[in-house]
N, C-alpha and C. Protein backbone atom coordinates (compact mmCIF):
# COMPACT_ATOMS: atom_id res chain seq x y z
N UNK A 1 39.24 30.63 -45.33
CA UNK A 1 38.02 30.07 -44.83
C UNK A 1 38.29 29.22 -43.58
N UNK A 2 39.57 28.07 -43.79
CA UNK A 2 39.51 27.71 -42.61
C UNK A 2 39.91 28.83 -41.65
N UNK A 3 40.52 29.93 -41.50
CA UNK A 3 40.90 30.82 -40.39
C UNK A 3 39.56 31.28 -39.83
N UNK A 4 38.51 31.60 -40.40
CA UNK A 4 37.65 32.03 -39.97
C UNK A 4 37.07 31.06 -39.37
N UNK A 5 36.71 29.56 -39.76
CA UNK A 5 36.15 28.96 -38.91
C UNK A 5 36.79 28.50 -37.44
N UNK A 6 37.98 28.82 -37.85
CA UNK A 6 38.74 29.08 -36.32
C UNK A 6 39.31 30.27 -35.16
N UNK A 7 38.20 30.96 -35.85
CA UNK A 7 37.75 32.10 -34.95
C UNK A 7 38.30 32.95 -35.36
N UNK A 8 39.50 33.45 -36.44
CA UNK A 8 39.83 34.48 -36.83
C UNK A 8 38.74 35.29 -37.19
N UNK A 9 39.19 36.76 -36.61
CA UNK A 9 38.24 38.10 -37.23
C UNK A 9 39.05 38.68 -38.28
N UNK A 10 40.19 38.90 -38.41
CA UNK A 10 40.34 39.01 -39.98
C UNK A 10 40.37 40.58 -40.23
N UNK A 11 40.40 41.36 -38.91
CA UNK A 11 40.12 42.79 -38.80
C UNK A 11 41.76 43.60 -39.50
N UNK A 12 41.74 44.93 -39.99
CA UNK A 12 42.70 45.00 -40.33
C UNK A 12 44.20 44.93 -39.75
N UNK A 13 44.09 45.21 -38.60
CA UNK A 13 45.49 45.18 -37.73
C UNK A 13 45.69 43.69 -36.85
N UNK A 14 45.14 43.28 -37.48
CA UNK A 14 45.21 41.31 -36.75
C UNK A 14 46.15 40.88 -37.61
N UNK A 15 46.68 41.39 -38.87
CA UNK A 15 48.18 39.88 -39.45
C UNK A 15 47.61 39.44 -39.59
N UNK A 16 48.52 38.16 -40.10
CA UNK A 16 47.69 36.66 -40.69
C UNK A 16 47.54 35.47 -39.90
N UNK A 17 46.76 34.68 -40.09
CA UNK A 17 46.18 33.75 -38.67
C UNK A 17 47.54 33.01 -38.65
N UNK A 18 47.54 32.74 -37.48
CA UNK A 18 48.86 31.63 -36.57
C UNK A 18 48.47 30.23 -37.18
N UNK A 19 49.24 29.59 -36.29
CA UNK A 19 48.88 28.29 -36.53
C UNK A 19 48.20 27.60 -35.66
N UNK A 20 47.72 28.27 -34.24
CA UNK A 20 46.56 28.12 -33.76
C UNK A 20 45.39 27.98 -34.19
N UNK A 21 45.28 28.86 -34.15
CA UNK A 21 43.66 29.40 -35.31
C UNK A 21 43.61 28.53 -36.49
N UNK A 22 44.68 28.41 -37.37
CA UNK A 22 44.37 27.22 -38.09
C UNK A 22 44.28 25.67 -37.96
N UNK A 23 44.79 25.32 -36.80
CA UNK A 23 44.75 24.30 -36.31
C UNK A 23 43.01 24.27 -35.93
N UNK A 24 42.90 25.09 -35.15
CA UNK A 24 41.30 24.89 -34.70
C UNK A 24 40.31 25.21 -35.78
N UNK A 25 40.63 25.57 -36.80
CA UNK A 25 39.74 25.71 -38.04
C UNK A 25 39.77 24.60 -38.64
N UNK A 26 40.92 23.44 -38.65
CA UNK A 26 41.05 22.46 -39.32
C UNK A 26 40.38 21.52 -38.68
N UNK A 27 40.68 21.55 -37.09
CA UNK A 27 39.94 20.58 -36.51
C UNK A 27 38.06 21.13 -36.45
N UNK A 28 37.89 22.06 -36.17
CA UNK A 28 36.26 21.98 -36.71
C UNK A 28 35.68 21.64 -37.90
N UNK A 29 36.57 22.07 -38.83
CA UNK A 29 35.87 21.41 -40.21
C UNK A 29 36.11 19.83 -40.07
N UNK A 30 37.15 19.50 -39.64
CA UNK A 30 37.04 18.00 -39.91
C UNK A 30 35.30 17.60 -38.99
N UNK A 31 35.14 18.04 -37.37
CA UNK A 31 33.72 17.25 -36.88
C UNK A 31 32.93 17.87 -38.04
N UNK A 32 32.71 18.83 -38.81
CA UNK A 32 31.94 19.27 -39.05
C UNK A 32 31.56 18.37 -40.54
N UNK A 33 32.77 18.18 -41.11
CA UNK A 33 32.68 16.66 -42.20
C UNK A 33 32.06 15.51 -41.53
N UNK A 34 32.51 15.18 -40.56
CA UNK A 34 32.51 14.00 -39.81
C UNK A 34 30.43 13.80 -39.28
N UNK A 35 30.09 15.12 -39.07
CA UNK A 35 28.85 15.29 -39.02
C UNK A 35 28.02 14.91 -40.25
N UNK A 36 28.26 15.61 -40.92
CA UNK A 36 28.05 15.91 -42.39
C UNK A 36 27.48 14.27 -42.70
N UNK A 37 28.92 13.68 -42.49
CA UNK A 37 29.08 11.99 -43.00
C UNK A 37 28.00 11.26 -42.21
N UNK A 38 27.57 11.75 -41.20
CA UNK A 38 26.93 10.38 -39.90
C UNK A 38 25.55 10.88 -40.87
N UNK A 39 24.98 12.32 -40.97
CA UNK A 39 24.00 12.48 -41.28
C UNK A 39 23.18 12.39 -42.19
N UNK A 40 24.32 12.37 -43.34
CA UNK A 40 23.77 12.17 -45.16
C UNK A 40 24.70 11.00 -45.22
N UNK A 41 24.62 9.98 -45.23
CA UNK A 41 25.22 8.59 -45.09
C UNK A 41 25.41 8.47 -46.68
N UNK A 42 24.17 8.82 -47.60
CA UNK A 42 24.20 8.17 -49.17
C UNK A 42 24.81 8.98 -49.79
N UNK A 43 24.83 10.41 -49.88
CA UNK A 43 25.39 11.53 -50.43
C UNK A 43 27.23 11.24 -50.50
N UNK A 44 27.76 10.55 -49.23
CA UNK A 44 29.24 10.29 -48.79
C UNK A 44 29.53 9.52 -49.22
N UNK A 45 28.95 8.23 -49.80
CA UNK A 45 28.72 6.66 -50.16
C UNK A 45 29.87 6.46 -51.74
N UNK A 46 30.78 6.30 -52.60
CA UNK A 46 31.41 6.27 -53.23
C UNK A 46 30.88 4.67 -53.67
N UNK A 47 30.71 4.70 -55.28
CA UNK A 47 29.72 3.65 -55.43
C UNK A 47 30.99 2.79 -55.99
């Protein structure tokens, strides 16, 4: 999952994602948490 969000297509003759691609899958999910967090503030909130 993260490969795909880092642009891997995943087609059959592509191998397995680098560590590029996972790097940039890791770093989008993190803004994409980081979004997540600014926007649902109470949902993130640990009581």
């Amino acid at each position: 999952m993260v490969a795909k969000i880092g642009d891997f297509l995943g087609r059959r003759a592509d191998g397995d994602p680098g560590a590029t691609v996972l790097w940039r899958g890791l770093d989008k999910l993190a803004f994409i948490t980081d979004t997540f967090r600014i926007f649902h503030p109470i949902l993130t909130t640990v009581p």
